[in-house]
C-alpha atoms as a PDB file:
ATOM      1  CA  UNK A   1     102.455  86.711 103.975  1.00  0.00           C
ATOM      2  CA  UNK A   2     101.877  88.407 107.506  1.00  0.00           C
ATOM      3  CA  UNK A   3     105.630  88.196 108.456  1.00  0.00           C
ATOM      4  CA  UNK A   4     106.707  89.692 104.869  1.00  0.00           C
ATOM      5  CA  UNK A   5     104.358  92.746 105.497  1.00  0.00           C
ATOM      6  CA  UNK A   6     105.645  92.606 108.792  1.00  0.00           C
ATOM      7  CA  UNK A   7     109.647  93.126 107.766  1.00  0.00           C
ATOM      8  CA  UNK A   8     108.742  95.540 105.331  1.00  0.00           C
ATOM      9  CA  UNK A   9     106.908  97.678 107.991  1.00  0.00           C
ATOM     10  CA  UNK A  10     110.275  97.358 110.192  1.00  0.00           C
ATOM     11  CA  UNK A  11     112.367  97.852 106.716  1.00  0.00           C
ATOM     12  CA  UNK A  12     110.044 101.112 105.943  1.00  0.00           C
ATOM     13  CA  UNK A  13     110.842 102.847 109.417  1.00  0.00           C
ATOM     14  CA  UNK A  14     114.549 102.003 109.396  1.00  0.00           C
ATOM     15  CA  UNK A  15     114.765 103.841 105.590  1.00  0.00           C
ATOM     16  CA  UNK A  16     112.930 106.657 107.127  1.00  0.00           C
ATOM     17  CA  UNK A  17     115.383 106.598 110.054  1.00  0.00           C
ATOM     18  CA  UNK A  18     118.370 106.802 107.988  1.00  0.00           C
ATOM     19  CA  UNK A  19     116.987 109.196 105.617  1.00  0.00           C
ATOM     20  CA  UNK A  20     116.626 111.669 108.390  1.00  0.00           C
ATOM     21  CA  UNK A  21     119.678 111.138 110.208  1.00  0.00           C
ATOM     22  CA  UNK A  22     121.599 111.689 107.010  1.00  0.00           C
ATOM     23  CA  UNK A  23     119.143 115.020 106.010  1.00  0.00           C
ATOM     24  CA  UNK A  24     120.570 116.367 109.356  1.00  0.00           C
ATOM     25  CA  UNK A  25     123.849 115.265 108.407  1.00  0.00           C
ATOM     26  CA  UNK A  26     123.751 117.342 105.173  1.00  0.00           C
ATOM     27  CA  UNK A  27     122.374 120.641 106.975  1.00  0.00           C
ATOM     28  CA  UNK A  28     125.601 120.129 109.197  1.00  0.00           C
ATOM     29  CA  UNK A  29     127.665 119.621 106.041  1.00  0.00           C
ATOM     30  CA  UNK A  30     126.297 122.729 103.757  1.00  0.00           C
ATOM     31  CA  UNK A  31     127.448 125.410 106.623  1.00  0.00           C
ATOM     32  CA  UNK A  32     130.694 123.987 105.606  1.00  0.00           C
ATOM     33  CA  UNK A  33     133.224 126.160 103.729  1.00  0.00           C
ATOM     34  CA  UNK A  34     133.863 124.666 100.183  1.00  0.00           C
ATOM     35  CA  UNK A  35     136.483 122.032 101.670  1.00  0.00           C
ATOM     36  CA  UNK A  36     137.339 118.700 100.238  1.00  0.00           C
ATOM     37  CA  UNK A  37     135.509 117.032 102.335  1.00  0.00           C
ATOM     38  CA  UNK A  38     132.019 119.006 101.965  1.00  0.00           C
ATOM     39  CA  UNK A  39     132.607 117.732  97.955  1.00  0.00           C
ATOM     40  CA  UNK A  40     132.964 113.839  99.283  1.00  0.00           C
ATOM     41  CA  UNK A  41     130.143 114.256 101.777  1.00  0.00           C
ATOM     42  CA  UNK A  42     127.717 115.523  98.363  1.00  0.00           C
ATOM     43  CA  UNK A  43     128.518 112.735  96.058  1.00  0.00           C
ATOM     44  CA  UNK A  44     128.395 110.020  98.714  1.00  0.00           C
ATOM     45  CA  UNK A  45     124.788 111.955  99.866  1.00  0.00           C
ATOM     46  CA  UNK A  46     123.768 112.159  95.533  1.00  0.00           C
ATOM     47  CA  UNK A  47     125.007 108.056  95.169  1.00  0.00           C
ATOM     48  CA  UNK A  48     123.022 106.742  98.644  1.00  0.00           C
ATOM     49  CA  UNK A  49     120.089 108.983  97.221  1.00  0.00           C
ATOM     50  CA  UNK A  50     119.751 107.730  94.140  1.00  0.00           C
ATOM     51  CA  UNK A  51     120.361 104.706  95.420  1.00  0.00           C
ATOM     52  CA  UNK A  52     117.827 104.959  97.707  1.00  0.00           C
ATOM     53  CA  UNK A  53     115.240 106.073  95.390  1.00  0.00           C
ATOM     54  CA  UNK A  54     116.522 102.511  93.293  1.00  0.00           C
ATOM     55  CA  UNK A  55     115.930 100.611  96.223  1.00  0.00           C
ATOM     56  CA  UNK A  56     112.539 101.642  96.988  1.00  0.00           C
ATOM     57  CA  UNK A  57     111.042 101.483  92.570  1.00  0.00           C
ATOM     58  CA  UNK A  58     112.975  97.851  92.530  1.00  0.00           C
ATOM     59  CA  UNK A  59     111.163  96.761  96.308  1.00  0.00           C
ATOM     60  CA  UNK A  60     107.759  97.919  94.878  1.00  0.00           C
ATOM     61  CA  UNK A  61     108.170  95.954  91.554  1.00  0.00           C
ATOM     62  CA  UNK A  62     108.627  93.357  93.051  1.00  0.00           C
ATOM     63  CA  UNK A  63     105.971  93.726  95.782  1.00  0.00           C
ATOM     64  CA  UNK A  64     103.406  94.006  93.103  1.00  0.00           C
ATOM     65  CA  UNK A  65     104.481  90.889  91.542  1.00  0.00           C
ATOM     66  CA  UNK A  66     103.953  88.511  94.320  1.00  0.00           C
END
């Protein structure tokens, strides 16, 4: 049970991590003009988000039922 809480802790900072390396990423992106690529960047950031958000309900159902 100790190593479990354990890898989640290390799981928990490398989410945070990500999440604000790719925040940054998005302030870089939004000072773009309205190119192509600043429309990929948004629905790749809108699909890892909710994605994200998934991630973290489904990890905490499943936490509660051990």
């Amino acid at each position: 049970m100790r190593e479990y809480r354990k890898n989640n802790f290390y799981a928990s900072i490398a989410v945070t991590v990500a999440s604000a390396a790719a925040l940054g990423l998005e302030r870089y992106v939004l000072q773009l003009e309205d190119t192509p690529l600043k429309k990929t960047v948004d629905i790749v950031f809108q699909a890892g988000m909710y994605g994200g958000l998934a991630g973290i309900l489904i990890n905490g159902i499943l936490a509660t039922n051990r």
